[in-house]
PDB file of N, CA and C in Angstrom:
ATOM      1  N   UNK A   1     -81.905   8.106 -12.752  1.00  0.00           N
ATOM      2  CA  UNK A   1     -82.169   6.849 -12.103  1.00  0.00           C
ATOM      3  C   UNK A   1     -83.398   6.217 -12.748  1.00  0.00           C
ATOM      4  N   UNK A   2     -83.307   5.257 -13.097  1.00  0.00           N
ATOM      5  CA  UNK A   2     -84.408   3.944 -13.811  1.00  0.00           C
ATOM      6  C   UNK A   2     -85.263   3.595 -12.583  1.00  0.00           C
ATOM      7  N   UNK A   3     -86.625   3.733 -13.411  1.00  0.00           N
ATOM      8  CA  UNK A   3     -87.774   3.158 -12.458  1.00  0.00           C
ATOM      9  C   UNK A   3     -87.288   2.288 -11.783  1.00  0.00           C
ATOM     10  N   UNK A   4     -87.013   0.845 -12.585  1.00  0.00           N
ATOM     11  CA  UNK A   4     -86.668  -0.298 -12.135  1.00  0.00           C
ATOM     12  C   UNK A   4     -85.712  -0.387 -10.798  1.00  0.00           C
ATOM     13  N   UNK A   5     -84.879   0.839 -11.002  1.00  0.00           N
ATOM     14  CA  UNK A   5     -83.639   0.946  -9.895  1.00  0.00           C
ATOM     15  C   UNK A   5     -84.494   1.446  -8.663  1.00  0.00           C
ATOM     16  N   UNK A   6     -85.086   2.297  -9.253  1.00  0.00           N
ATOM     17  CA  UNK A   6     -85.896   2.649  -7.615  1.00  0.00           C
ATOM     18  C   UNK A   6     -87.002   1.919  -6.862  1.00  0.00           C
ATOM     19  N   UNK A   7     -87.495   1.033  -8.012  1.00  0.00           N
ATOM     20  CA  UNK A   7     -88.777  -0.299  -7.457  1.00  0.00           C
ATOM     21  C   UNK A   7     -87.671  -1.164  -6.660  1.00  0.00           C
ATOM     22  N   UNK A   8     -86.385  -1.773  -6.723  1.00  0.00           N
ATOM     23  CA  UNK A   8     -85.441  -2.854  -6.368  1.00  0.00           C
ATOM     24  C   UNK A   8     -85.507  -2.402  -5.360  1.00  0.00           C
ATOM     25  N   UNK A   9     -84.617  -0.853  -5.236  1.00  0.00           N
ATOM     26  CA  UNK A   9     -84.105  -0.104  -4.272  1.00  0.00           C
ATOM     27  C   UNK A   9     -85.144  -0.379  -2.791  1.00  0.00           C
ATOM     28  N   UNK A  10     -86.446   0.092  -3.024  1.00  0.00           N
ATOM     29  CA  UNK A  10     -87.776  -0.053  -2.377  1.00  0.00           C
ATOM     30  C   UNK A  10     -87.503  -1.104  -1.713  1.00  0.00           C
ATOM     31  N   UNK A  11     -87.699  -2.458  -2.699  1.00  0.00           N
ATOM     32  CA  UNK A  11     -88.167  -3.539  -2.130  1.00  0.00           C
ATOM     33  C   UNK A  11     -86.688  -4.128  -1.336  1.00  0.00           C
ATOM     34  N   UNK A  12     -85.695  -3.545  -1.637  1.00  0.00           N
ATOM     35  CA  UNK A  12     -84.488  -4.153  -0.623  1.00  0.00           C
ATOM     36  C   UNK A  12     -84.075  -2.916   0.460  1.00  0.00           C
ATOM     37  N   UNK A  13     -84.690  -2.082   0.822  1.00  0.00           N
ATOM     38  CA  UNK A  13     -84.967  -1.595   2.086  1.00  0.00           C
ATOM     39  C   UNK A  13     -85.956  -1.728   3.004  1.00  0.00           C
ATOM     40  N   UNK A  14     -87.564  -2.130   1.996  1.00  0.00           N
ATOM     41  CA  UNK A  14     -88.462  -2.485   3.233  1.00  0.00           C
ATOM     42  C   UNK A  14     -88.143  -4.138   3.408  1.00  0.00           C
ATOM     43  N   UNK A  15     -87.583  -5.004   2.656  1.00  0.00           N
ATOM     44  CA  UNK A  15     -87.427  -6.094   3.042  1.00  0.00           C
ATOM     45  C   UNK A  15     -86.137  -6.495   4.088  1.00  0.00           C
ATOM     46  N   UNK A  16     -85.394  -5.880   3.580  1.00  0.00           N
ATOM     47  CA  UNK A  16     -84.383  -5.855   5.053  1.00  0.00           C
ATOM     48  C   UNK A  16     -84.513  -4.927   6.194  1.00  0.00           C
ATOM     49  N   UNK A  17     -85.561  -4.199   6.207  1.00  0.00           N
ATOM     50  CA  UNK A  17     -85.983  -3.612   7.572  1.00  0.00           C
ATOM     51  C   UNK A  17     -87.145  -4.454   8.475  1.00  0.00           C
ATOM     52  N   UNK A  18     -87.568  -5.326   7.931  1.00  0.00           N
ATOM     53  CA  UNK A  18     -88.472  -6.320   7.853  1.00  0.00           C
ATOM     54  C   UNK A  18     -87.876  -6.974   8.769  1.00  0.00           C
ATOM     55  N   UNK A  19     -86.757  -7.745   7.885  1.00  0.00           N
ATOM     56  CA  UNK A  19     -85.601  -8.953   8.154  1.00  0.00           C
ATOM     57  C   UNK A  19     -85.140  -8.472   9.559  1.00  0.00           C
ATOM     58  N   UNK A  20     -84.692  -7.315   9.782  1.00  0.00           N
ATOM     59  CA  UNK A  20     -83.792  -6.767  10.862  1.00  0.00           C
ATOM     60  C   UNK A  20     -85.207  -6.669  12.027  1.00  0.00           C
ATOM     61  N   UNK A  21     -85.683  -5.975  11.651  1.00  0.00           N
ATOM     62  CA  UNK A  21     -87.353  -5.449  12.806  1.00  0.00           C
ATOM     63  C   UNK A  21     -87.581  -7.248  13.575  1.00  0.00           C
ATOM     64  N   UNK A  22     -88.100  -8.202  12.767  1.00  0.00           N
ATOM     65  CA  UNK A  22     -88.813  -9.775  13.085  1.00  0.00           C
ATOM     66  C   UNK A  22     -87.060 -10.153  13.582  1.00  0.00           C
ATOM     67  N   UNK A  23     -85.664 -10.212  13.643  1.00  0.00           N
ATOM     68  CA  UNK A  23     -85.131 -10.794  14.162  1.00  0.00           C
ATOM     69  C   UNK A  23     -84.938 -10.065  15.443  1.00  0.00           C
ATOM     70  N   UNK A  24     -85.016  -8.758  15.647  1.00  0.00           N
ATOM     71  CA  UNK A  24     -84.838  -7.989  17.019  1.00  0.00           C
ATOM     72  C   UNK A  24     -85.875  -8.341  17.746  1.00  0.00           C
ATOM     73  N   UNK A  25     -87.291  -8.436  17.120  1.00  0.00           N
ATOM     74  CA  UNK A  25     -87.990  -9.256  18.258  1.00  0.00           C
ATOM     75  C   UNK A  25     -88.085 -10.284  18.197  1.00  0.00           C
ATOM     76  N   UNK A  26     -88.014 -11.367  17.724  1.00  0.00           N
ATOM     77  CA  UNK A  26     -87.773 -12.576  17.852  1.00  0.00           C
ATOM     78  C   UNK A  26     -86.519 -13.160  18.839  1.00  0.00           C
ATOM     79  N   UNK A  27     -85.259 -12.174  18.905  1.00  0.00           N
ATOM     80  CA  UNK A  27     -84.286 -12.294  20.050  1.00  0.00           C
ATOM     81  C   UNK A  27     -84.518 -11.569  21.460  1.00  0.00           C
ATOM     82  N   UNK A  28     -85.882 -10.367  21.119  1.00  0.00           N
ATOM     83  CA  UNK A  28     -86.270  -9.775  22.733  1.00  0.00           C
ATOM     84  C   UNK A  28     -87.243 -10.854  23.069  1.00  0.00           C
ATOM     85  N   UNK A  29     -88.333 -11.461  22.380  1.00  0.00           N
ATOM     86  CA  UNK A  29     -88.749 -12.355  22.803  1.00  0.00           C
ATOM     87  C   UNK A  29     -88.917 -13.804  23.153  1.00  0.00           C
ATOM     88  N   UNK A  30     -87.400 -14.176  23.326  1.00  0.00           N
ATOM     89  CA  UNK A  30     -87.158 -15.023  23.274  1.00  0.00           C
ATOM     90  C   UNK A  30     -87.550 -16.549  22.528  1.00  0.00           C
ATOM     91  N   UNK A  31     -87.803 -16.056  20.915  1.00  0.00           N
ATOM     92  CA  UNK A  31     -88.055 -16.994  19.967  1.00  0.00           C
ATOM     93  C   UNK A  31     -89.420 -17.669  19.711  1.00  0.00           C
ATOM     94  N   UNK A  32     -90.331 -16.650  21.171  1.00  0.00           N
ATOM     95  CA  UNK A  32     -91.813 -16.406  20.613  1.00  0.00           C
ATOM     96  C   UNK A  32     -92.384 -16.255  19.682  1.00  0.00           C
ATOM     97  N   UNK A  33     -93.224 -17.321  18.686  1.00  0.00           N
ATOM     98  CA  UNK A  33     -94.094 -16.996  17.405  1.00  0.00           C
ATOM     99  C   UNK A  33     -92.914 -17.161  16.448  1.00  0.00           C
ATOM    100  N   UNK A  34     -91.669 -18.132  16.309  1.00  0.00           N
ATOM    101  CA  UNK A  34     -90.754 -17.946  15.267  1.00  0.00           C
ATOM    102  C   UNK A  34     -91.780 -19.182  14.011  1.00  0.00           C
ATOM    103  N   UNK A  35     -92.348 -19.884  14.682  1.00  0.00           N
ATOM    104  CA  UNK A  35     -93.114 -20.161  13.789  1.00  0.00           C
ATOM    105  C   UNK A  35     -93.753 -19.791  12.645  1.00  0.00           C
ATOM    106  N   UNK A  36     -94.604 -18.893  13.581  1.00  0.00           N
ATOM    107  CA  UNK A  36     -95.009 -18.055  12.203  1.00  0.00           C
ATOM    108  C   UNK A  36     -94.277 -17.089  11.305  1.00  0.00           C
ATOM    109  N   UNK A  37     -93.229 -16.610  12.121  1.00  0.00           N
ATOM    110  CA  UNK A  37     -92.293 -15.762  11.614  1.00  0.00           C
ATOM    111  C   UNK A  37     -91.212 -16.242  10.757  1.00  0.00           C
ATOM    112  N   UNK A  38     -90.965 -17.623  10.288  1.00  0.00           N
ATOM    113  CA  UNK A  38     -89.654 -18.394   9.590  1.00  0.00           C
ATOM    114  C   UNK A  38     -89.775 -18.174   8.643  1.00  0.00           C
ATOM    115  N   UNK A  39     -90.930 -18.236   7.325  1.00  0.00           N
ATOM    116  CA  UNK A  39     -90.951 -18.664   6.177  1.00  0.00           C
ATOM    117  C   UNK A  39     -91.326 -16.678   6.105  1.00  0.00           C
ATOM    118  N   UNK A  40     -91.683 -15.933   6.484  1.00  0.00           N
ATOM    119  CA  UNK A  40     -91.872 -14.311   5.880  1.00  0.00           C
ATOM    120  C   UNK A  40     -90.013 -14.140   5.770  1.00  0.00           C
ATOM    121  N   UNK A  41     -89.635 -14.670   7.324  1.00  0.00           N
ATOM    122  CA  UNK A  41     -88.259 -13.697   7.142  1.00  0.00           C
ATOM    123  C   UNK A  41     -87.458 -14.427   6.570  1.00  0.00           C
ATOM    124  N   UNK A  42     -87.708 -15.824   6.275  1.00  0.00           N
ATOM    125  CA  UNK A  42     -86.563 -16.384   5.151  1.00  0.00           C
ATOM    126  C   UNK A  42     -86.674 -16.072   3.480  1.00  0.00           C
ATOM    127  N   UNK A  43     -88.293 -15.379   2.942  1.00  0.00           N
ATOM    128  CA  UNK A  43     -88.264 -15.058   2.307  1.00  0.00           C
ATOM    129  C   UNK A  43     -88.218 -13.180   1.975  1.00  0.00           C
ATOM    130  N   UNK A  44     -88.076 -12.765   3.328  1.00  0.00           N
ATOM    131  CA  UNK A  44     -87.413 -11.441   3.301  1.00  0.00           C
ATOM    132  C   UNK A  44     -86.031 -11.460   3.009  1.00  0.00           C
ATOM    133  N   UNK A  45     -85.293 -12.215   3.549  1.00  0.00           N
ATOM    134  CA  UNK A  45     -84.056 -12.243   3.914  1.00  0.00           C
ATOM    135  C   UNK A  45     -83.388 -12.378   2.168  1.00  0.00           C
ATOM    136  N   UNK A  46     -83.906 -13.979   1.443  1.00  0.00           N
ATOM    137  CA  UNK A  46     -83.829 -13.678   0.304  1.00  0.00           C
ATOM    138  C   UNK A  46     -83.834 -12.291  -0.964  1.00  0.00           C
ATOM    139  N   UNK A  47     -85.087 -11.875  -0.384  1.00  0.00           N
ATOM    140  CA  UNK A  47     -85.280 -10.811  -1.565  1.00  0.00           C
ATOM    141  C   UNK A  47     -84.426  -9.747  -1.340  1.00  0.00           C
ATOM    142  N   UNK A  48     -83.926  -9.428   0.167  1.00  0.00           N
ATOM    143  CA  UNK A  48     -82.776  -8.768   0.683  1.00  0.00           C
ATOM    144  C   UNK A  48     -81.828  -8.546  -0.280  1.00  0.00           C
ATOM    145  N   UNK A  49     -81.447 -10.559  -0.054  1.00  0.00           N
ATOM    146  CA  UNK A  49     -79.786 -10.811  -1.223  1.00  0.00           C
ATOM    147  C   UNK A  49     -80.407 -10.616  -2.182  1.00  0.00           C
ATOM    148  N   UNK A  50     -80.888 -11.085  -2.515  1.00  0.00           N
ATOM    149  CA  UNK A  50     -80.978 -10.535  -4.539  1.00  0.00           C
ATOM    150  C   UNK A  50     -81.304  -9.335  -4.995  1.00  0.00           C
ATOM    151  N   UNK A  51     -81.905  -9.123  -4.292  1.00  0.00           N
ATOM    152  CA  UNK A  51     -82.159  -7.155  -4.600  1.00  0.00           C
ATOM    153  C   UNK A  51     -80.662  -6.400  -4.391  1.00  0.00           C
ATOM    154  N   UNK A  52     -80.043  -6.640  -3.163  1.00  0.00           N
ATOM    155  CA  UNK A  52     -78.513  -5.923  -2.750  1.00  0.00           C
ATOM    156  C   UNK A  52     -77.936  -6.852  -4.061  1.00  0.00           C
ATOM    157  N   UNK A  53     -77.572  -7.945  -4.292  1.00  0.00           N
ATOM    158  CA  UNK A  53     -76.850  -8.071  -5.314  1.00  0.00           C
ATOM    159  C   UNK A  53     -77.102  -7.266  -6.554  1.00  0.00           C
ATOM    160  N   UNK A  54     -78.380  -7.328  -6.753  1.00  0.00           N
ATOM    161  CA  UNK A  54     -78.865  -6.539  -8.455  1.00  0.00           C
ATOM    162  C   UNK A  54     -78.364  -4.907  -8.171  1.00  0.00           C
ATOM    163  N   UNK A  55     -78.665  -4.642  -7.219  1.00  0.00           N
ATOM    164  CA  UNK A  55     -78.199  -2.995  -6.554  1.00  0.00           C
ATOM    165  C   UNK A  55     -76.941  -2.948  -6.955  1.00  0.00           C
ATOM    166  N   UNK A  56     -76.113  -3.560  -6.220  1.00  0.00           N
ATOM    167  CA  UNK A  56     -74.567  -3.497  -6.316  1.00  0.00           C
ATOM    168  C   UNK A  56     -74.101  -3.651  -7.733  1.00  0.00           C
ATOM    169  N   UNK A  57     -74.414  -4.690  -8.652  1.00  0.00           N
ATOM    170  CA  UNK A  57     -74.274  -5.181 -10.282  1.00  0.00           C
ATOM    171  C   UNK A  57     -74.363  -3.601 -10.554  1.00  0.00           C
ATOM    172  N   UNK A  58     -75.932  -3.013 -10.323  1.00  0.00           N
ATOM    173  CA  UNK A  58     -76.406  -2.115 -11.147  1.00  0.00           C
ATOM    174  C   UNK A  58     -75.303  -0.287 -10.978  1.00  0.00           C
ATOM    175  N   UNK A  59     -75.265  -0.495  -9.288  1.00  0.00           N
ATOM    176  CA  UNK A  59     -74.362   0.703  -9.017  1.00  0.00           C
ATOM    177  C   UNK A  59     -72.550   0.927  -9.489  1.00  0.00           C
ATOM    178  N   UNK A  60     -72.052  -0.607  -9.313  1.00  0.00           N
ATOM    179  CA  UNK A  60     -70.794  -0.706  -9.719  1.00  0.00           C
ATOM    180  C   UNK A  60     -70.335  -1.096 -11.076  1.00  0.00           C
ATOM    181  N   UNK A  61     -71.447  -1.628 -11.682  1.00  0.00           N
ATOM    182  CA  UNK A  61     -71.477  -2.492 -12.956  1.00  0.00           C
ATOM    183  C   UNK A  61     -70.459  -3.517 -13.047  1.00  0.00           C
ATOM    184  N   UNK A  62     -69.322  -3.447 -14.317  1.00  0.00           N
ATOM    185  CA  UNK A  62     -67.747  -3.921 -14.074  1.00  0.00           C
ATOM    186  C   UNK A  62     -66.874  -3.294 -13.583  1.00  0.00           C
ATOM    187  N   UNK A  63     -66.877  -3.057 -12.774  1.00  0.00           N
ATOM    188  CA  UNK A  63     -65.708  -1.677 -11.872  1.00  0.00           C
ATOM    189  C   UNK A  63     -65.744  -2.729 -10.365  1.00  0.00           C
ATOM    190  N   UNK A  64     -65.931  -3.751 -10.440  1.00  0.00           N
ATOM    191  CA  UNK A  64     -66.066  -4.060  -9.333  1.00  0.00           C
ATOM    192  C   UNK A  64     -64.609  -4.827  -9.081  1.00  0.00           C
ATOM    193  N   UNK A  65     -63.376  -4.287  -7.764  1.00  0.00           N
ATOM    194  CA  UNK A  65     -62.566  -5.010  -7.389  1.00  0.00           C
ATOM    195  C   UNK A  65     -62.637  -5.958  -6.590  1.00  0.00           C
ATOM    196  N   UNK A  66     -61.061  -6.504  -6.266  1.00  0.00           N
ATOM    197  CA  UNK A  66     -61.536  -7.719  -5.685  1.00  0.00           C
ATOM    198  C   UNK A  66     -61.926  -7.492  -4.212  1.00  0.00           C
ATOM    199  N   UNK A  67     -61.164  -6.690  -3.640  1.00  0.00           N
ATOM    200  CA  UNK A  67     -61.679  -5.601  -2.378  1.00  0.00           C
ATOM    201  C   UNK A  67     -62.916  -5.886  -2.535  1.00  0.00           C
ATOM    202  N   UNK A  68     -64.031  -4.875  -3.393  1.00  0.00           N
ATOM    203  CA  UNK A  68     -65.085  -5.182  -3.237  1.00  0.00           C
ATOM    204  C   UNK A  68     -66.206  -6.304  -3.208  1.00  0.00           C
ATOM    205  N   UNK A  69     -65.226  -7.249  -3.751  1.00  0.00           N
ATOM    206  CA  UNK A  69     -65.527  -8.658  -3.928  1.00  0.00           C
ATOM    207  C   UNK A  69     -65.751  -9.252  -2.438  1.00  0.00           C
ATOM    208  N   UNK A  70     -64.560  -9.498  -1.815  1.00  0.00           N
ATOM    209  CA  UNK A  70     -64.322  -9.772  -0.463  1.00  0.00           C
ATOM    210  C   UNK A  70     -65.033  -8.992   0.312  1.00  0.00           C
ATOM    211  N   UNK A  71     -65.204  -7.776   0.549  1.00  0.00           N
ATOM    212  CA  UNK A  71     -66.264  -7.257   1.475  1.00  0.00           C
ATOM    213  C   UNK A  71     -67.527  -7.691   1.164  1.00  0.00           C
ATOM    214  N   UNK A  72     -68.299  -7.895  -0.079  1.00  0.00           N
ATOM    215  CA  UNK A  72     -69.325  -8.544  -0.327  1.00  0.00           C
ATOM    216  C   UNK A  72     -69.763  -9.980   0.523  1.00  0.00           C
ATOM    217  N   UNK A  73     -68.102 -10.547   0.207  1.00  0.00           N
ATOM    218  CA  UNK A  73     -68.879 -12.189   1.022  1.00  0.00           C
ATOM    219  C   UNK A  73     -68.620 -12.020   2.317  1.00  0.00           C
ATOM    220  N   UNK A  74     -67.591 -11.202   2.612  1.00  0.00           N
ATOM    221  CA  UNK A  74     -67.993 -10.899   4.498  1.00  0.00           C
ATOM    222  C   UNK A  74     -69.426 -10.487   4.854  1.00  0.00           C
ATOM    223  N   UNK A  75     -69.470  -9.493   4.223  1.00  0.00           N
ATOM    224  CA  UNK A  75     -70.884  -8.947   4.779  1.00  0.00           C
ATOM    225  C   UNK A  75     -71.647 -10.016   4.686  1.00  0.00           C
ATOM    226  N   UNK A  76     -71.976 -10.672   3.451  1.00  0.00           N
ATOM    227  CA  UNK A  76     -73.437 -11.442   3.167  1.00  0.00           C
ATOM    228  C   UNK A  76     -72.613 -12.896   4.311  1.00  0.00           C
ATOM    229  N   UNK A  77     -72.014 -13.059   4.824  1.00  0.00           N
ATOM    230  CA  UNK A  77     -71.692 -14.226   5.553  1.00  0.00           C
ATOM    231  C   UNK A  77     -72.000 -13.857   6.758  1.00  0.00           C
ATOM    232  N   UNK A  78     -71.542 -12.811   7.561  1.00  0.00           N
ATOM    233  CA  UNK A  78     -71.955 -11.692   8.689  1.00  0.00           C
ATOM    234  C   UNK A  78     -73.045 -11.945   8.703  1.00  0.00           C
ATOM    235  N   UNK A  79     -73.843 -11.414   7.501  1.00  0.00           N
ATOM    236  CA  UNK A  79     -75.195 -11.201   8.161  1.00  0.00           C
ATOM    237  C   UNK A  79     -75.803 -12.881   8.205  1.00  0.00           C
ATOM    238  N   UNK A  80     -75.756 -13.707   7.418  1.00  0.00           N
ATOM    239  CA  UNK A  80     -75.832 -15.245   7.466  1.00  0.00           C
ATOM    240  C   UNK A  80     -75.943 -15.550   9.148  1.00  0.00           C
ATOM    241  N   UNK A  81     -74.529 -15.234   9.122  1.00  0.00           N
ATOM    242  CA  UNK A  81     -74.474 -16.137  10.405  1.00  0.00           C
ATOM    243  C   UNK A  81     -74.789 -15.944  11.794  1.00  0.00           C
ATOM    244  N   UNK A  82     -75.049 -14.135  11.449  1.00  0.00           N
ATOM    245  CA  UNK A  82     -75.769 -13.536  12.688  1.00  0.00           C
ATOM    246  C   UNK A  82     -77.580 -13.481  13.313  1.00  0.00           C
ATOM    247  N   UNK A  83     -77.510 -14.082  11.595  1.00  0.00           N
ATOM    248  CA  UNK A  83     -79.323 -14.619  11.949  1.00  0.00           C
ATOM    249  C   UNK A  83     -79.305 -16.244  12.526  1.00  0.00           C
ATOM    250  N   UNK A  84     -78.436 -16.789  11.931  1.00  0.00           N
ATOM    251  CA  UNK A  84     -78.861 -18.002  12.227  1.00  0.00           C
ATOM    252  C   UNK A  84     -78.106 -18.545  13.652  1.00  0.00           C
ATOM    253  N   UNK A  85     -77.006 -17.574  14.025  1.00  0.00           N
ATOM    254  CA  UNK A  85     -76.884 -17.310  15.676  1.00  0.00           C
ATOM    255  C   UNK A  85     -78.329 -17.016  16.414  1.00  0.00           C
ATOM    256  N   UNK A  86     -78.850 -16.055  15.941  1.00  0.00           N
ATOM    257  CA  UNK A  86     -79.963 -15.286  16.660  1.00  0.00           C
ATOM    258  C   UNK A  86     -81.077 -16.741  16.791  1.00  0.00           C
ATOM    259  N   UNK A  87     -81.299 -17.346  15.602  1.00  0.00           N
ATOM    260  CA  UNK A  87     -82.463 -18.638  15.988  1.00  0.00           C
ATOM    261  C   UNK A  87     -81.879 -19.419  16.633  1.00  0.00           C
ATOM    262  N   UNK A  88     -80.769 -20.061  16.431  1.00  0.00           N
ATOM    263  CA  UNK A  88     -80.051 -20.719  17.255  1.00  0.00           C
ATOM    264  C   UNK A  88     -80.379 -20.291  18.901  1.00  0.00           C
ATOM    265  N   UNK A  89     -79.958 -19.450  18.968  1.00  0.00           N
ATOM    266  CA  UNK A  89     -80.398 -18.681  20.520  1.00  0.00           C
ATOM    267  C   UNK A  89     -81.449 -18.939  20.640  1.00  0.00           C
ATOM    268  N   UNK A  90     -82.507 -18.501  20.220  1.00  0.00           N
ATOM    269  CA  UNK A  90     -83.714 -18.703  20.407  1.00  0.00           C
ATOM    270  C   UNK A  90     -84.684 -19.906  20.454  1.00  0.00           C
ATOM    271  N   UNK A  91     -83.812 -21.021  19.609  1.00  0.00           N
ATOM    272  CA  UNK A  91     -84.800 -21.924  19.798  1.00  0.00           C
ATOM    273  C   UNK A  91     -83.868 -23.065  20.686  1.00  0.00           C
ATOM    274  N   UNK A  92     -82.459 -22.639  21.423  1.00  0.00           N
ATOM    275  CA  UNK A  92     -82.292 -23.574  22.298  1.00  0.00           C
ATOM    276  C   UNK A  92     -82.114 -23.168  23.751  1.00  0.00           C
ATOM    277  N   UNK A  93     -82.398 -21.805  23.459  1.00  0.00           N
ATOM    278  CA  UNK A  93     -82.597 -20.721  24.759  1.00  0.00           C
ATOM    279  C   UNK A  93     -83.703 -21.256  25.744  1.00  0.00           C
ATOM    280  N   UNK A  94     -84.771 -22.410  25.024  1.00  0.00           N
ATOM    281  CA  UNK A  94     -86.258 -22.741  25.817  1.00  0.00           C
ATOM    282  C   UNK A  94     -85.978 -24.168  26.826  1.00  0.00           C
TER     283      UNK A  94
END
């Protein structure tokens, strides 16, 4: 395993534990402090996708089907739309 693979690896697990941690409280607290919290977790959320994309490139290389294709944009749409449910909630929940 390449340095590089394990620096990505790093930064797209503490950044999507990040992402996941600030939206669980941001939905227990009912959208308390999303202020300050928008621009960390939109740029967590980012480094998320691009790190899982470079991950996935790097683990599957060209072996990638279309199966895996399609589960890709479910997931990354899933998770899309389950954050922006969650603010949604939160900022018309007040």
């Amino acid at each position: 395993m390449s340095s590089a693979f394990v620096v990505v690896l790093s930064l797209h697990m503490l950044s999507a534990t990040f992402w996941a941690g600030t939206s669980f409280a941001l939905a227990r607290s009912g959208g308390a402090g999303i202020e300050r919290l928008r621009a960390p977790q939109l740029g967590a959320a980012l480094i998320a996708v691009l790190s899982g994309g470079y991950l996935g490139q790097a683990m599957h290389g060209d072996t990638v089907t279309r199966m895996q294709q399609v589960r890709v944009i479910r997931r990354r749409r899933g998770g899309v739309e389950g954050q922006l449910n969650s603010l949604r909630s939160a900022v018309y929940s007040r």
